[in-house]
PDB file of N, CA and C in Angstrom:
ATOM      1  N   UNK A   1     245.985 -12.806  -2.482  1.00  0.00           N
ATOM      2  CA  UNK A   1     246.033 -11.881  -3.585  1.00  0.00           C
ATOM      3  C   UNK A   1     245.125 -10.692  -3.260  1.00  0.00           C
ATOM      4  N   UNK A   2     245.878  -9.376  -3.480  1.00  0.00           N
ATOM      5  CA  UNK A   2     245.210  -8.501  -3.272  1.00  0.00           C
ATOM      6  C   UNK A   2     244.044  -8.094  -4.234  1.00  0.00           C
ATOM      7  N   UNK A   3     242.848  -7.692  -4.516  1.00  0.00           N
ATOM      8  CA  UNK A   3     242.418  -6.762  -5.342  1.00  0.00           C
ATOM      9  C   UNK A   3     242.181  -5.191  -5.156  1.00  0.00           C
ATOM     10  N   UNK A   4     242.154  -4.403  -6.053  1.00  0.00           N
ATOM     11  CA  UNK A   4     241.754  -2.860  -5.903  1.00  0.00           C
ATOM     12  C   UNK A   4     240.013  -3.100  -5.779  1.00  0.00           C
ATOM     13  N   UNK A   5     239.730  -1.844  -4.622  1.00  0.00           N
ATOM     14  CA  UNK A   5     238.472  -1.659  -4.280  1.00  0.00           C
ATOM     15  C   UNK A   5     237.828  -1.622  -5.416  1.00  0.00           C
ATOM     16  N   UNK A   6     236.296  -1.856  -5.417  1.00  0.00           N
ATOM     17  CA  UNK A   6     235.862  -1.321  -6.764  1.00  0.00           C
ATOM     18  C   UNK A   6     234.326  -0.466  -6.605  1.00  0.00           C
ATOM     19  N   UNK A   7     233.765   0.181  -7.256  1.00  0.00           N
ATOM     20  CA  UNK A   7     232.822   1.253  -7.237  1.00  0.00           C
ATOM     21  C   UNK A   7     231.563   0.438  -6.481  1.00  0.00           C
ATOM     22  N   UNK A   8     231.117   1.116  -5.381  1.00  0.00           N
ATOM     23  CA  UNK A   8     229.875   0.533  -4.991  1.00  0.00           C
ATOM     24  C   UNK A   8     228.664   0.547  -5.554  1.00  0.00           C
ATOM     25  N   UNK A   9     228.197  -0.308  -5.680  1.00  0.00           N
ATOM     26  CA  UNK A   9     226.882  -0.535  -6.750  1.00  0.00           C
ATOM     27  C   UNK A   9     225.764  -0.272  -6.331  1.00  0.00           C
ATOM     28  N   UNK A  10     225.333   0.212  -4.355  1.00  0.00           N
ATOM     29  CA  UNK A  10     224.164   0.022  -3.901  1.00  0.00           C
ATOM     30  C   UNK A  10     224.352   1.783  -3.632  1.00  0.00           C
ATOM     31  N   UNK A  11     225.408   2.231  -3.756  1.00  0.00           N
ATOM     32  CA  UNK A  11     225.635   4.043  -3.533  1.00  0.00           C
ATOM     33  C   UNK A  11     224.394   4.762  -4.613  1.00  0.00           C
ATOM     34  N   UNK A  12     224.254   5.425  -4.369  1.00  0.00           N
ATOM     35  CA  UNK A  12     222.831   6.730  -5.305  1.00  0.00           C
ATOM     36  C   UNK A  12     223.721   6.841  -6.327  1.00  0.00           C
ATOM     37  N   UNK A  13     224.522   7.206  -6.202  1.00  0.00           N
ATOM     38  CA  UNK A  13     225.156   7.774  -8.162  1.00  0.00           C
ATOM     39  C   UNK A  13     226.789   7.635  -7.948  1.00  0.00           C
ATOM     40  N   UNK A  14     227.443   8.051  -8.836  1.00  0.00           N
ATOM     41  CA  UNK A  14     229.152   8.522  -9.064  1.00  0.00           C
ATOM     42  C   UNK A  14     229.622   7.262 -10.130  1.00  0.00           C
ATOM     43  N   UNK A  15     230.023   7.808 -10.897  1.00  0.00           N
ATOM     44  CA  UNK A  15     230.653   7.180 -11.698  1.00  0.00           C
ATOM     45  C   UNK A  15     231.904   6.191 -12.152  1.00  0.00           C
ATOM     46  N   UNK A  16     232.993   7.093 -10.997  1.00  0.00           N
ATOM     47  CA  UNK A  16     234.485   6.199 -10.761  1.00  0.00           C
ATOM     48  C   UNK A  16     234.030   5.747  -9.412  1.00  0.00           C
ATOM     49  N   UNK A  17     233.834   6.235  -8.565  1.00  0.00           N
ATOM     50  CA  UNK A  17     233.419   5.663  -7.148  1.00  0.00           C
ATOM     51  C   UNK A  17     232.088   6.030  -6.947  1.00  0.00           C
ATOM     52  N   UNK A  18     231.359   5.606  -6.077  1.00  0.00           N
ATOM     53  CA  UNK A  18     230.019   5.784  -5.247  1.00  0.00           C
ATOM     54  C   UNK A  18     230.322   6.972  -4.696  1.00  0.00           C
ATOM     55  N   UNK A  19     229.280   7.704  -4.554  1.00  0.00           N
ATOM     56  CA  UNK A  19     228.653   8.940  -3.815  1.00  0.00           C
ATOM     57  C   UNK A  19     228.856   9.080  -2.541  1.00  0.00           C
ATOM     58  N   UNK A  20     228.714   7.572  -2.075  1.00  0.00           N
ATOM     59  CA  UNK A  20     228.031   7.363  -0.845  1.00  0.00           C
ATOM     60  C   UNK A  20     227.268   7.480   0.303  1.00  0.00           C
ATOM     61  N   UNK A  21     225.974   7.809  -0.820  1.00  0.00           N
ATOM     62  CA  UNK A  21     224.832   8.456  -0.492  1.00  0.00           C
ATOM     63  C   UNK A  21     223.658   6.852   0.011  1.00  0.00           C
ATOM     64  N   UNK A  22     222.656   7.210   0.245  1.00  0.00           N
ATOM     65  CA  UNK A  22     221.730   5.595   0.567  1.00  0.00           C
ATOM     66  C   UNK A  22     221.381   6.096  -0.919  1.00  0.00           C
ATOM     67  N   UNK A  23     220.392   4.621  -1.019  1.00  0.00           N
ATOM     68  CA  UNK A  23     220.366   5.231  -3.268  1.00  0.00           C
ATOM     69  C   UNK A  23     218.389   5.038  -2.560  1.00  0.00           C
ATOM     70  N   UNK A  24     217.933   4.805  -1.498  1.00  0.00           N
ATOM     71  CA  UNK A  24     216.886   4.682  -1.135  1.00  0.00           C
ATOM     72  C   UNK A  24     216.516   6.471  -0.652  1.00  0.00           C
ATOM     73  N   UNK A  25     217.077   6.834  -0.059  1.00  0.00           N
ATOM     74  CA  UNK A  25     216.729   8.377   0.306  1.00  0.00           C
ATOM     75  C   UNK A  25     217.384   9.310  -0.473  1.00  0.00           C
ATOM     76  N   UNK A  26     218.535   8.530  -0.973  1.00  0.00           N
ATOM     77  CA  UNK A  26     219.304   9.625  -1.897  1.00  0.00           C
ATOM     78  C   UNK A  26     220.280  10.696  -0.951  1.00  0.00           C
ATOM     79  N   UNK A  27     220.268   9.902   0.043  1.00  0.00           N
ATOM     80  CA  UNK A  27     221.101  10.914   1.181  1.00  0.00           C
ATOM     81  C   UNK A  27     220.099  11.819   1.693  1.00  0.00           C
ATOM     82  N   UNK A  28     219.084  11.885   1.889  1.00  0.00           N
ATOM     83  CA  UNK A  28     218.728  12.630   2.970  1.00  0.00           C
ATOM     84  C   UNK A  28     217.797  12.370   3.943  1.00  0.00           C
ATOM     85  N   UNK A  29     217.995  11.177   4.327  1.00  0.00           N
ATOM     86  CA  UNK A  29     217.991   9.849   5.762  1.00  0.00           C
ATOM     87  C   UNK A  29     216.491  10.241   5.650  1.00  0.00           C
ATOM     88  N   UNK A  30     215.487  10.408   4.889  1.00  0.00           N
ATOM     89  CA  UNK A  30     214.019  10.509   5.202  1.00  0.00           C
ATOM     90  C   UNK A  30     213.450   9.342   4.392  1.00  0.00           C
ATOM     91  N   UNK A  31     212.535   8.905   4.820  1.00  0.00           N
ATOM     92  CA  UNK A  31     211.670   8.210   4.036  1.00  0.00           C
ATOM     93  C   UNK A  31     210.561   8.534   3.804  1.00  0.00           C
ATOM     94  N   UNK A  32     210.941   8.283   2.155  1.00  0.00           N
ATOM     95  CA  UNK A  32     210.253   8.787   0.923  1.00  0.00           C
ATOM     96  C   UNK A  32     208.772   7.738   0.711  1.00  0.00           C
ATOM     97  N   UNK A  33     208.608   7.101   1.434  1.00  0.00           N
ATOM     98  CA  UNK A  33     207.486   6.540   1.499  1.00  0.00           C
ATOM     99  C   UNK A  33     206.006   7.159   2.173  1.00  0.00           C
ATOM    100  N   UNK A  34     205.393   7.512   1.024  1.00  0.00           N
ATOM    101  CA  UNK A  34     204.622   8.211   1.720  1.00  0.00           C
ATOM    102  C   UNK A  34     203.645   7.523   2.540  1.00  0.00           C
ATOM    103  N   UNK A  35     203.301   6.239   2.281  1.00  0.00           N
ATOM    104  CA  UNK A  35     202.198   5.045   3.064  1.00  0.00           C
ATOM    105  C   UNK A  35     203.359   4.894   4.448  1.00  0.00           C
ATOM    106  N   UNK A  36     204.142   5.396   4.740  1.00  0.00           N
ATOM    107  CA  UNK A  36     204.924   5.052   5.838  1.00  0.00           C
ATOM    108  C   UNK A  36     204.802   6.141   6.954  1.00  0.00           C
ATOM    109  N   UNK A  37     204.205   5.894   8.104  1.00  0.00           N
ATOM    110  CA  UNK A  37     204.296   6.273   9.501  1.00  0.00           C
ATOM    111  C   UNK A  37     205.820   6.883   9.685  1.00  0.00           C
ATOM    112  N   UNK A  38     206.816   6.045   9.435  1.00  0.00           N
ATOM    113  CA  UNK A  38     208.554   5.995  10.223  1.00  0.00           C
ATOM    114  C   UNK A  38     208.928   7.361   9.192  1.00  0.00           C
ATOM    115  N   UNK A  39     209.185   8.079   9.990  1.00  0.00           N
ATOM    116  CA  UNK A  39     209.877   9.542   9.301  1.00  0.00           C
ATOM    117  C   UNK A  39     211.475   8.835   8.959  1.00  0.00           C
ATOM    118  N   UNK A  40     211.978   8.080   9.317  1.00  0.00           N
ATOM    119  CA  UNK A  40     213.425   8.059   8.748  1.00  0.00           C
ATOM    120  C   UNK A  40     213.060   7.320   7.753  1.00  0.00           C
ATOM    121  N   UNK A  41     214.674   7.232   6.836  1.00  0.00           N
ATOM    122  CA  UNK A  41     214.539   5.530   5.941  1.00  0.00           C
ATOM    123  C   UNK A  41     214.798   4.644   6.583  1.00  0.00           C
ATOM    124  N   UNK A  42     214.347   3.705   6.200  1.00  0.00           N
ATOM    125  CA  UNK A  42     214.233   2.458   6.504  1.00  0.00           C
ATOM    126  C   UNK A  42     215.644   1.466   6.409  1.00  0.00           C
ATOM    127  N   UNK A  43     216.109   1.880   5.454  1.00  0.00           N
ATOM    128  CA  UNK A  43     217.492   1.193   4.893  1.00  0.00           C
ATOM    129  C   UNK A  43     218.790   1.674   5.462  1.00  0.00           C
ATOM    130  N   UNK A  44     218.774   3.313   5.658  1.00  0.00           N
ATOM    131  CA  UNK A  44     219.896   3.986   6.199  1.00  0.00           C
ATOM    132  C   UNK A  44     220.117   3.762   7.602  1.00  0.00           C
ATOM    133  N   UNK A  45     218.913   3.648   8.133  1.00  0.00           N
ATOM    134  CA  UNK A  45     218.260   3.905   9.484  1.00  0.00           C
ATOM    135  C   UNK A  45     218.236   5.624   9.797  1.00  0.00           C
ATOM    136  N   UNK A  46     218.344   6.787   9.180  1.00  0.00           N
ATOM    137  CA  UNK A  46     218.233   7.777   9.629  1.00  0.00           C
ATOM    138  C   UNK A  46     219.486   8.739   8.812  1.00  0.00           C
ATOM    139  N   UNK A  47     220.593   7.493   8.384  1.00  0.00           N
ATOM    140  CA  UNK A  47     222.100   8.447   8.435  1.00  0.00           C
ATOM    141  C   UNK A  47     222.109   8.857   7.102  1.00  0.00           C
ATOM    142  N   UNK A  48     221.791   8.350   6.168  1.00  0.00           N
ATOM    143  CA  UNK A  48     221.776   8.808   4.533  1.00  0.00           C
ATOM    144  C   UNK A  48     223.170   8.139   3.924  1.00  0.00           C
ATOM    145  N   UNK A  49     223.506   7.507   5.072  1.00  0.00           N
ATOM    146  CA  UNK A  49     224.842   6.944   3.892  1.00  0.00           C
ATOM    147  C   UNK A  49     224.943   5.791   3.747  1.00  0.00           C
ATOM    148  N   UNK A  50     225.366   5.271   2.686  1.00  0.00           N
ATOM    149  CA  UNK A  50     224.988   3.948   1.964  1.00  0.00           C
ATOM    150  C   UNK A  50     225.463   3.105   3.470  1.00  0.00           C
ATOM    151  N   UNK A  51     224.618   2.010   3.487  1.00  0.00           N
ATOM    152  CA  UNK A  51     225.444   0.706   4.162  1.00  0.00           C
ATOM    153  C   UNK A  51     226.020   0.213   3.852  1.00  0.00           C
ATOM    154  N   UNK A  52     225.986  -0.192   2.451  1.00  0.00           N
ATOM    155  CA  UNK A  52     226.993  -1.437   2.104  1.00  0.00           C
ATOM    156  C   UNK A  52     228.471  -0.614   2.179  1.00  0.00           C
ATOM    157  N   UNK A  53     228.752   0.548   2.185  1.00  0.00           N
ATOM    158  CA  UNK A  53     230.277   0.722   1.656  1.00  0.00           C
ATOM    159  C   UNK A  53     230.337   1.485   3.409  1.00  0.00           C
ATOM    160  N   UNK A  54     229.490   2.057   3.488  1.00  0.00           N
ATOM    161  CA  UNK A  54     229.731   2.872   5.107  1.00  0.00           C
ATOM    162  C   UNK A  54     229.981   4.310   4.580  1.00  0.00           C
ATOM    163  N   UNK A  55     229.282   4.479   3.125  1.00  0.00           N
ATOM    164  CA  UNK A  55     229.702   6.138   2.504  1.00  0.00           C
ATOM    165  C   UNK A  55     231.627   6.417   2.232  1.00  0.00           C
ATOM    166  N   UNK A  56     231.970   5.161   1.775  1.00  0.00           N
ATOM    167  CA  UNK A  56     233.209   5.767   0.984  1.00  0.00           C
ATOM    168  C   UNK A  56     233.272   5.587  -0.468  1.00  0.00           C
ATOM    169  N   UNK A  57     232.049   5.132  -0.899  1.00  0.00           N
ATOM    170  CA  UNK A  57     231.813   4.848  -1.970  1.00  0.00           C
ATOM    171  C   UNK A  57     232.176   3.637  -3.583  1.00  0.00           C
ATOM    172  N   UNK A  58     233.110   2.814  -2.375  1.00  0.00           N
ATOM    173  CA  UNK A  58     234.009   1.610  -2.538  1.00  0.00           C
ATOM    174  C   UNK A  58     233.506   0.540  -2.312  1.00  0.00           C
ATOM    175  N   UNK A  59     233.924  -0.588  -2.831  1.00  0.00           N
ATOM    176  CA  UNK A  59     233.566  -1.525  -1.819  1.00  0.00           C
ATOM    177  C   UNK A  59     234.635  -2.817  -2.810  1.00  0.00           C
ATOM    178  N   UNK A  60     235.162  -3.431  -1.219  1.00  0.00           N
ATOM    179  CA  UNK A  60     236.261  -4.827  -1.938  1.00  0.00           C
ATOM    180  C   UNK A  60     235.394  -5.820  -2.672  1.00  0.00           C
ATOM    181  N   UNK A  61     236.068  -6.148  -3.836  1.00  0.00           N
ATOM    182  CA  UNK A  61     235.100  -7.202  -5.059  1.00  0.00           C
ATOM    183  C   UNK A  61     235.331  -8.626  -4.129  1.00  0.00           C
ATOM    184  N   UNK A  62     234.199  -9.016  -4.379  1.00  0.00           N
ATOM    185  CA  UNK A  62     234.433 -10.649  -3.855  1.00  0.00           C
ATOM    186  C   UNK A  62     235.319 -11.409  -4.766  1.00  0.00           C
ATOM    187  N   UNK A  63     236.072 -12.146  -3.491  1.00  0.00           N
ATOM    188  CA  UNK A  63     237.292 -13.002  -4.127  1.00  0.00           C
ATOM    189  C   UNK A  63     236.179 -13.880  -5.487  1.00  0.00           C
ATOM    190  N   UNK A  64     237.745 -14.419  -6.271  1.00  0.00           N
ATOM    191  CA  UNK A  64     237.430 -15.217  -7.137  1.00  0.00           C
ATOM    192  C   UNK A  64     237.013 -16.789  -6.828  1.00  0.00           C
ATOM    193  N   UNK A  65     236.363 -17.282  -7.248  1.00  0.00           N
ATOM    194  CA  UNK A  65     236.089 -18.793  -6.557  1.00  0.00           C
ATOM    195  C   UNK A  65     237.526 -20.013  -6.672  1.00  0.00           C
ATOM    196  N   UNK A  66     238.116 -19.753  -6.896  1.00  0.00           N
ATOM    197  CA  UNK A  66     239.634 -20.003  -6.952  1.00  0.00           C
ATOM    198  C   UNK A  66     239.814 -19.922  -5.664  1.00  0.00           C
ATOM    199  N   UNK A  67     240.470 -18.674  -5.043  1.00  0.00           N
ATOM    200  CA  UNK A  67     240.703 -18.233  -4.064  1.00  0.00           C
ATOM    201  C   UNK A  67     239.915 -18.400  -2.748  1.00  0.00           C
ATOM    202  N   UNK A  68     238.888 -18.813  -2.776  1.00  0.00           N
ATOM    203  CA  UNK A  68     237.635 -19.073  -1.588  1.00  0.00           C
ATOM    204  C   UNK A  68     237.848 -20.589  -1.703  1.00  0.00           C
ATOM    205  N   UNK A  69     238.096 -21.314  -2.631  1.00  0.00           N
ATOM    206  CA  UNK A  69     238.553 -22.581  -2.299  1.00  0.00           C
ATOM    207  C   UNK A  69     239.642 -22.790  -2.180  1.00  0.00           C
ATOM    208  N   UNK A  70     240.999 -22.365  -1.980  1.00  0.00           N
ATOM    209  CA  UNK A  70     241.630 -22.157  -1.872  1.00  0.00           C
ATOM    210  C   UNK A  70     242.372 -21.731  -0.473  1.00  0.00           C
ATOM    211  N   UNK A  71     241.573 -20.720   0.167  1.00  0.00           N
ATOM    212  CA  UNK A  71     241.233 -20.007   1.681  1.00  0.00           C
ATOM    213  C   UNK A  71     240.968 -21.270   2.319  1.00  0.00           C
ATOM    214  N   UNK A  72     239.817 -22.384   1.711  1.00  0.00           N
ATOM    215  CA  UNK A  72     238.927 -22.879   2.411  1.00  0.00           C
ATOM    216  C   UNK A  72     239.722 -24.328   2.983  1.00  0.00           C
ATOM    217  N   UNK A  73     240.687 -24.945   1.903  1.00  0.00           N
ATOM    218  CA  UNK A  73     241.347 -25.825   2.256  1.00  0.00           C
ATOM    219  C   UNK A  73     242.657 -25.722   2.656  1.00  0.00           C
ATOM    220  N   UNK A  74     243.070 -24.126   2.747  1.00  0.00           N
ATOM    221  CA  UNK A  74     244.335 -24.486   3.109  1.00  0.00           C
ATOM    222  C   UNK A  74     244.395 -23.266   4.198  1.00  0.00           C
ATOM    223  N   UNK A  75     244.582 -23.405   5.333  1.00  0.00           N
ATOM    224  CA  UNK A  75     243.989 -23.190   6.249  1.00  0.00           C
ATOM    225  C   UNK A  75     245.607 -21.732   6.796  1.00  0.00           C
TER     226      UNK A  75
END
């Protein structure tokens, strides 16, 4: 069963979809830590765009637990 993508939750902002910005630098790959030595962020590694979605601002909902047992026994 298919599902539709759904809005990434770890993106900086957007309302129907993610930004797909890092929500740690806010997109602009620096780290905002000022007790921190490492000029990049930490989370982006440098790029400013979210990881979890890869900056499309999406991301597929985890199956239903139905379906993961389901996957799991029937091969």
């Amino acid at each position: 069963m298919y599902t539709k993508p759904q809005r990434c939750q770890d993106c900086d902002g957007g309302i129907i979809h993610g930004d797909g910005r890092c929500s740690h630098c806010h997109g602009s790959a620096v780290n905002l830590n000022l007790a921190s030595d490492v000029p990049q962020c930490l989370f982006c590694k440098g790029t400013g765009v979210c990881t979890t979605c890869q900056g499309t601002g999406q991301y597929p909902p985890q199956p239903d637990e139905d379906q993961r047992i389901h996957t799991l026994f029937n091969p």
